[in-house]
Each structure stands twice: as structure tokens, then as C-alpha cells.
Protein backbone atom coordinates (compact mmCIF):
# COMPACT_ATOMS: atom_id res chain seq x y z
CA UNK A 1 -1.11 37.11 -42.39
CA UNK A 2 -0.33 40.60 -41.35
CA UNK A 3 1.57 42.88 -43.44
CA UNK A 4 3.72 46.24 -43.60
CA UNK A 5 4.11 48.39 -46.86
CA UNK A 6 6.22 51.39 -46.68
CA UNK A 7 5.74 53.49 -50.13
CA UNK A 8 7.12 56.56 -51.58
CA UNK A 9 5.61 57.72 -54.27
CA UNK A 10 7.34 60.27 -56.84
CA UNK A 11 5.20 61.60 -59.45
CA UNK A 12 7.80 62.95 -62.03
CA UNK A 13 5.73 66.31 -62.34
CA UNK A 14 6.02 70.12 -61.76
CA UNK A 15 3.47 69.93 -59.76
CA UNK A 16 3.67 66.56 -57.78
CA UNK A 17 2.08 67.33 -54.57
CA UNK A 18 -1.23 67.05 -55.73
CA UNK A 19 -1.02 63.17 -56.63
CA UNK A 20 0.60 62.66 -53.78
CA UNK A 21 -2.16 63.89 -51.17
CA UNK A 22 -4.93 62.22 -53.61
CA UNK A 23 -3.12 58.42 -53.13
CA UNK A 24 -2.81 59.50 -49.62
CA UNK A 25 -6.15 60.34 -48.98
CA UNK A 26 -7.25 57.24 -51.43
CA UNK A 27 -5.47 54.94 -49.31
CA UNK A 28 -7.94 56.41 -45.98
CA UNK A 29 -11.07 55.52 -47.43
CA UNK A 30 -10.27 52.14 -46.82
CA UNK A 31 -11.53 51.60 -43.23
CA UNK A 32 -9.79 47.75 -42.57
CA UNK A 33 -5.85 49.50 -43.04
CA UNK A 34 -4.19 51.68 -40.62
CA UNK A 35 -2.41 54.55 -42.59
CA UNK A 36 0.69 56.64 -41.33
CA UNK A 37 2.15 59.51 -42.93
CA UNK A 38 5.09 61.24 -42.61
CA UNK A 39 7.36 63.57 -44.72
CA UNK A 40 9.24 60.67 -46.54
CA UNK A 41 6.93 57.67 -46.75
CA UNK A 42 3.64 56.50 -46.46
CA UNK A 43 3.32 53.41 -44.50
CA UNK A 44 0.43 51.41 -44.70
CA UNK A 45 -0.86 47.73 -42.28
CA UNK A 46 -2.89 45.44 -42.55
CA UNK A 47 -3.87 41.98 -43.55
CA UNK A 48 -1.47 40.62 -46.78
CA UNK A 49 -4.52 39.73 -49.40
CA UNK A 50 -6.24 43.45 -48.47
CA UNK A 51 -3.35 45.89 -48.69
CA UNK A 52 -2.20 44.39 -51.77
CA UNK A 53 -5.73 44.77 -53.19
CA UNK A 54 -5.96 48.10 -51.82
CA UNK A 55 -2.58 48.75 -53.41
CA UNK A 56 -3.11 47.22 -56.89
CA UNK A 57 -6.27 49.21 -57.45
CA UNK A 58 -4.64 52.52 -55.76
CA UNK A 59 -1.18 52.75 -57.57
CA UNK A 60 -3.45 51.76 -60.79
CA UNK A 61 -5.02 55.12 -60.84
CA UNK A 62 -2.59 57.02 -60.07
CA UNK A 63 -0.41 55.30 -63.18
CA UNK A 64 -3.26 57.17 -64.67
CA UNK A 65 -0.37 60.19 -64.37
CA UNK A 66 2.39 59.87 -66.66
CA UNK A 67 5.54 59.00 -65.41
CA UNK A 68 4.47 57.82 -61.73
CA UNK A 69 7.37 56.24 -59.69
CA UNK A 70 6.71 54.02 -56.73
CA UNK A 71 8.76 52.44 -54.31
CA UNK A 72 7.48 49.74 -51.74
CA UNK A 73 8.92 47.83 -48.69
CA UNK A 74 6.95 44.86 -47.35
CA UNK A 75 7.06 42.75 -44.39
CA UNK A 76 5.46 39.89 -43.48
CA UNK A 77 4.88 41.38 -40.17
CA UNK A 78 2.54 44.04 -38.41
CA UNK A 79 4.88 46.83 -37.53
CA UNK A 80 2.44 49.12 -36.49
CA UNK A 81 2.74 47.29 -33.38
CA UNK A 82 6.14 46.87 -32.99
CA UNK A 83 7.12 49.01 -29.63
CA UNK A 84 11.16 50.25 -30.16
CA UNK A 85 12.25 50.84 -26.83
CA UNK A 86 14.27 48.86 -24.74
């Protein structure tokens, strides 16, 4: 089954860009998801069982930091593929 994960993740730090382009560029290395960025949210697709392995191990390290807020959306659907115009 295909899925969609929007995330925003809010390290509560001073400095909390950092974390934030680490998960990111975590979340690349793994060749099977397609990862989009943009200045709110991270969206990530994929098949179900992989992104939420990719996620469990991901947002596990970066718990690592204290104080690590995330916030997910998921679909049961691939919405990288999803065309908006009508």
C-alpha cells in the first residue's frame, strides 16, 4: 500500500536548524522514498511498511535531542502523484 507522511519537525532549541537539515538529509539516504521539502513541512512517499520504518528509526535519533516535537499527517494514498488541476 502506498503512503503519504507530511512532518514538521520542531526541535525546541536555540539553535533548531541544524536538526532539522540532519532529519532532512537522513530521510534522502533512503533511495526507495521520494522526499519533498518545502519551508513548512517535509513530505515524504512511499510504500506504508518502508516509510514507517524509515520513520521509526529517523525520528528515533533525532529524540536523541531533548525536547524534539513532531507532527505527522498520513494517507493511505500516494500523493506525490496526485495532479491538482482541473
Amino acid at each position: 500500500m502506498k503512503t503519504s507522511v507530511e512532518i514538521s519537525y520542531y526541535p525546541l532549541l536555540v539553535e533548531y536548524i541544524p536538526p532539522i537539515k540532519r532529519f532532512i538529509a537522513c530521510l534522502n539516504q533512503y533511495e526507495n522514498l521520494v522526499v519533498k521539502t518545502n519551508g513548512m513541512s517535509t513530505q515524504v512517499f512511499g510504500e506504508y511498511t518502508q516509510v514507517m520504518q524509515v520513520l521509526t528509526t529517523e525520528i528515533e535519533k533525532a529524540f536523541e535531542l531533548p525536547h524534539s516535537v513532531f507532527v505527522l499527517k498520513i494517507i493511505n494514498a500516494d500523493l506525490n502523484h496526485v495532479d491538482g488541476s482541473k
